[in-house]
N, C-alpha and C. Protein backbone atom coordinates (compact mmCIF):
# COMPACT_ATOMS: atom_id res chain seq x y z
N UNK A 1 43.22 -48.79 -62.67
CA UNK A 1 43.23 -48.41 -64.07
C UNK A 1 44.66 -48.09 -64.48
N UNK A 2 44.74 -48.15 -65.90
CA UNK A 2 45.90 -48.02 -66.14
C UNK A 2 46.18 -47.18 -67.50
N UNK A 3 46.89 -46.14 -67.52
CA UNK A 3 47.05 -45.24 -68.07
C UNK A 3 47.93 -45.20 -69.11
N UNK A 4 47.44 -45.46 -70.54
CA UNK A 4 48.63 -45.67 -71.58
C UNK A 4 48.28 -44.01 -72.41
N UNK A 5 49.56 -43.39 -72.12
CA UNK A 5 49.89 -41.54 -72.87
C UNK A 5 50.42 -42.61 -74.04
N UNK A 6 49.77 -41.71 -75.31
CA UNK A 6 50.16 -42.04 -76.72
C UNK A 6 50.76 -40.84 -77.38
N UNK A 7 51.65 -40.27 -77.15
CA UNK A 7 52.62 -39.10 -77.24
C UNK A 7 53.34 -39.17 -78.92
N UNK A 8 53.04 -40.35 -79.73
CA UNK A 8 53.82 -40.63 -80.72
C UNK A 8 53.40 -40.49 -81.82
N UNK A 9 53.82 -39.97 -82.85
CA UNK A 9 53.38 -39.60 -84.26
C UNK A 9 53.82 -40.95 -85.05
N UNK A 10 54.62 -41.42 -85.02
CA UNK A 10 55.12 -42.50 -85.87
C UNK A 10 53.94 -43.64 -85.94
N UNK A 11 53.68 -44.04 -87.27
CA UNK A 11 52.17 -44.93 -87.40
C UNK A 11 52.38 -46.20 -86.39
N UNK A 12 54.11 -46.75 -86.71
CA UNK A 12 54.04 -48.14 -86.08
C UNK A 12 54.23 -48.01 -84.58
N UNK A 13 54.57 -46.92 -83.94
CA UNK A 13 54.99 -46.33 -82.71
C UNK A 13 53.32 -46.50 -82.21
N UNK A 14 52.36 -45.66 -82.83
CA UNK A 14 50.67 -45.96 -82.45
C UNK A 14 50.66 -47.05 -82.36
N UNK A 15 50.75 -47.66 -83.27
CA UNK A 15 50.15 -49.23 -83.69
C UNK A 15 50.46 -49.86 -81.86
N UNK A 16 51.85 -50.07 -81.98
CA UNK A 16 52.54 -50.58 -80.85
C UNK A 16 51.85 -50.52 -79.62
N UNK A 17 51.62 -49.06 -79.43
CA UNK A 17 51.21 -48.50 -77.64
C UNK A 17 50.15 -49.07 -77.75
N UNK A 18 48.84 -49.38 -78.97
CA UNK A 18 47.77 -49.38 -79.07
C UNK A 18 47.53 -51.00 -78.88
N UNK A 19 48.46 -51.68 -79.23
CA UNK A 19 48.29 -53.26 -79.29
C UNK A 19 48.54 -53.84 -77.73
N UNK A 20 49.23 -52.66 -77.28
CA UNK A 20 49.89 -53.28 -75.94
C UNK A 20 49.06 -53.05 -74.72
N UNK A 21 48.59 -52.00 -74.65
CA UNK A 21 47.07 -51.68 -74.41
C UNK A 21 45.70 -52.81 -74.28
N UNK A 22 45.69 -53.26 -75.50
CA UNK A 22 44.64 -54.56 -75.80
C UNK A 22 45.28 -55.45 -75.12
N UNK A 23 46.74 -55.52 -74.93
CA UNK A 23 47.24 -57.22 -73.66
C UNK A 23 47.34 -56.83 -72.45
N UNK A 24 47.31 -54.83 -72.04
CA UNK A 24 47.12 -55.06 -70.88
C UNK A 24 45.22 -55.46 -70.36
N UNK A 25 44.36 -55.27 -71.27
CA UNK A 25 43.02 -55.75 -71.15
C UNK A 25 42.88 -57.33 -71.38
N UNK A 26 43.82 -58.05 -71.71
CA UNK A 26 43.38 -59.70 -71.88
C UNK A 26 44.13 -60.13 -70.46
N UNK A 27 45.00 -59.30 -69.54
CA UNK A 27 45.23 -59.54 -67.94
C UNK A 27 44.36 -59.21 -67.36
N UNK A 28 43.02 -58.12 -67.70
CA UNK A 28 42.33 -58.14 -66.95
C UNK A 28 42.56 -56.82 -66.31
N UNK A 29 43.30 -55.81 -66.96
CA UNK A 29 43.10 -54.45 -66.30
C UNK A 29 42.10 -53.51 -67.60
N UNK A 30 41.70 -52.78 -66.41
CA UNK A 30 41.13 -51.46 -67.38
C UNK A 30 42.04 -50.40 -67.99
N UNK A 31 41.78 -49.87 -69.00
CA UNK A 31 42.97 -49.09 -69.47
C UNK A 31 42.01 -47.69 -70.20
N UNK A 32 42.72 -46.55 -69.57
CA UNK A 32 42.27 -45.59 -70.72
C UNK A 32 43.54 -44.93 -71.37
N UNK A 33 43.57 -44.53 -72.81
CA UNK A 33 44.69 -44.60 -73.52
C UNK A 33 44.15 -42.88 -74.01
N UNK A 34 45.24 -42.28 -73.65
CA UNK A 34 44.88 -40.36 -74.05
C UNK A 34 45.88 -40.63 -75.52
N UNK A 35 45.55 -39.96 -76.35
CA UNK A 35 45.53 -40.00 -77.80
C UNK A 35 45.72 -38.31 -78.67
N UNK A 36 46.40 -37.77 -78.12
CA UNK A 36 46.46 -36.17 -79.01
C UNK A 36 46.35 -36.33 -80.10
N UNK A 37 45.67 -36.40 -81.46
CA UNK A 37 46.14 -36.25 -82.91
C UNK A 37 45.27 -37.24 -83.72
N UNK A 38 45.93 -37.76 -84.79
CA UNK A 38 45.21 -38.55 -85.36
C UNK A 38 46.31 -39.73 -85.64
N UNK A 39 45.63 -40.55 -85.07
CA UNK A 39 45.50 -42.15 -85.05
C UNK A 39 46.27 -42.47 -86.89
N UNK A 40 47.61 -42.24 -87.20
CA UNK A 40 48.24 -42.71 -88.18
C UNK A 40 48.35 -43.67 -89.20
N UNK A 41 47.39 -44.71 -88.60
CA UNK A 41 47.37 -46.24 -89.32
C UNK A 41 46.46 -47.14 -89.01
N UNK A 42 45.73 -47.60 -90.26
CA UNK A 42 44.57 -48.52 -89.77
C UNK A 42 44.43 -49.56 -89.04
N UNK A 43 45.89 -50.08 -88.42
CA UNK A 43 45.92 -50.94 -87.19
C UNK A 43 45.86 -50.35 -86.12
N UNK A 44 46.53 -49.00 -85.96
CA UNK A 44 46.25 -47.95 -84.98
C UNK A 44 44.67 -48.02 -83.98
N UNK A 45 43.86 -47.68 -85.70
CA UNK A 45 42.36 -47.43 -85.62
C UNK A 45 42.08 -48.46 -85.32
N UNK A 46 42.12 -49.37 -85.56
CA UNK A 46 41.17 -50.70 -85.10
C UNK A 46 41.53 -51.28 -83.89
N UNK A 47 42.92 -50.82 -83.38
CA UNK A 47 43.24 -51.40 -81.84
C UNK A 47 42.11 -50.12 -81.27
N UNK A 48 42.06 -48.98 -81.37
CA UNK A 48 41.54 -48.25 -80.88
C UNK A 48 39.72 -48.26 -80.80
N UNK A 49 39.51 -48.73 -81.95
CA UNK A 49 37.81 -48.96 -81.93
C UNK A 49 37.95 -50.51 -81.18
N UNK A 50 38.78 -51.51 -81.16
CA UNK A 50 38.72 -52.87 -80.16
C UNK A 50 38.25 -52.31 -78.92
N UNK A 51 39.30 -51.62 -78.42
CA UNK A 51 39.27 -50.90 -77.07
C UNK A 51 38.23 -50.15 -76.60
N UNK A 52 38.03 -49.30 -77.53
CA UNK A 52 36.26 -48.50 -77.48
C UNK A 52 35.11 -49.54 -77.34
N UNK A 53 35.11 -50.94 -78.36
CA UNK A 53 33.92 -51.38 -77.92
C UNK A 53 34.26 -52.45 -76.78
N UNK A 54 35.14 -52.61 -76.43
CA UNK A 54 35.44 -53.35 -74.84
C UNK A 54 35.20 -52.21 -73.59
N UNK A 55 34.94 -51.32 -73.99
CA UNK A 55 34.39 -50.03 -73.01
C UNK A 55 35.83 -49.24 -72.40
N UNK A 56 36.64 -49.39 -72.88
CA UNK A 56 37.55 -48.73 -72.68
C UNK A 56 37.47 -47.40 -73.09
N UNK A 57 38.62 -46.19 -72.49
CA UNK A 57 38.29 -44.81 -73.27
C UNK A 57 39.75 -44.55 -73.80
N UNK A 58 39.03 -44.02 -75.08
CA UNK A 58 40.46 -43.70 -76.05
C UNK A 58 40.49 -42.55 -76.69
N UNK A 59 41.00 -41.62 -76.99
CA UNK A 59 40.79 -40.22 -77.09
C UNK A 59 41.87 -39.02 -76.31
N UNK A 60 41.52 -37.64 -77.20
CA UNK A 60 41.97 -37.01 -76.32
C UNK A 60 41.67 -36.78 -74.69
N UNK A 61 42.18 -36.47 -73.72
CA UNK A 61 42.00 -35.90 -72.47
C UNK A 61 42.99 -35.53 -71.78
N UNK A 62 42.24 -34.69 -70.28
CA UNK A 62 43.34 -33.88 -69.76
C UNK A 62 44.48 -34.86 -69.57
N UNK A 63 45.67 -35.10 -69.50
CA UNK A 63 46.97 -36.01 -69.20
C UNK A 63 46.90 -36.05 -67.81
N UNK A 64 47.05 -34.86 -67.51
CA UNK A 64 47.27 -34.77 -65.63
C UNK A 64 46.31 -35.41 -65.11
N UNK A 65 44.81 -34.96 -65.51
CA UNK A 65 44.04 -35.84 -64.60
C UNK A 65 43.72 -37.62 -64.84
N UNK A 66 43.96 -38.12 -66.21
CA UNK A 66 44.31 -39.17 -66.01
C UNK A 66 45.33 -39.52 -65.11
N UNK A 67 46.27 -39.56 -65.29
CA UNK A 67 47.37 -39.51 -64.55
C UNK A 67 46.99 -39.98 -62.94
N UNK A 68 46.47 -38.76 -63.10
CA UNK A 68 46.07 -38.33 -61.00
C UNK A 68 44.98 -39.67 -60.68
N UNK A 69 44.32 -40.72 -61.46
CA UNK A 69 43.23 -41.19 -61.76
C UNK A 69 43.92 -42.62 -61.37
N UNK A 70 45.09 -42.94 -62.48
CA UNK A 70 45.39 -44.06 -63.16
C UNK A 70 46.20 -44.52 -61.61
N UNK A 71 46.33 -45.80 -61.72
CA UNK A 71 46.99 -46.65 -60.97
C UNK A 71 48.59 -47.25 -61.23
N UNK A 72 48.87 -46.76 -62.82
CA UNK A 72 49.91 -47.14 -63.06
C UNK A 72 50.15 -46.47 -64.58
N UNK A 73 50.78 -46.18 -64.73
CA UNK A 73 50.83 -45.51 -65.95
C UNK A 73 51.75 -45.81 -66.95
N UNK A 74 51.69 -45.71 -68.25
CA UNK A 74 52.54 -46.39 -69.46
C UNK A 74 52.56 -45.22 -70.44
N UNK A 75 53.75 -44.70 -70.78
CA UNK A 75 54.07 -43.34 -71.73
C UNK A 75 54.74 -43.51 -72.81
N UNK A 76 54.25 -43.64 -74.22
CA UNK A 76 54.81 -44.31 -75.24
C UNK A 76 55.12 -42.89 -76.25
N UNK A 77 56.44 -42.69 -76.47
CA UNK A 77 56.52 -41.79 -77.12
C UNK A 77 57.46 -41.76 -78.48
């Protein structure tokens, strides 16, 4: 699994981590993407509901224990 921290307030900064996320799922990894706040921009949201209904998890959670979880990790801030 692979661990994308979304640390960024800036809408296109979301957008970004959130799109990149969806290409690490068209290689064929699993990804859960931790999310503090609110989701800035409706491309944001819709990479994020893509990801939700591909069964991915998107949302807040603990950081560390993703982390401790993930296989590789990606920190977009």
């Amino acid at each position: 699994m692979i661990a994308v921290i979304v640390n960024a307030t800036d809408p296109h900064r979301q957008a970004e981590a959130l799109r990149a996320a969806l290409g690490l799922t068209l290689r064929g990894a699993r990804v859960e993407v931790v999310v503090d706040g609110v989701l800035a921009s409706p491309l944001a949201r819709r990479a994020a509901e893509t990801l939700v209904s591909f069964g991915h998890r998107v949302g807040p959670d603990d950081v560390a224990a993703v982390i401790r979880r993930a296989d590789a990790v990606e920190v977009w801030t």
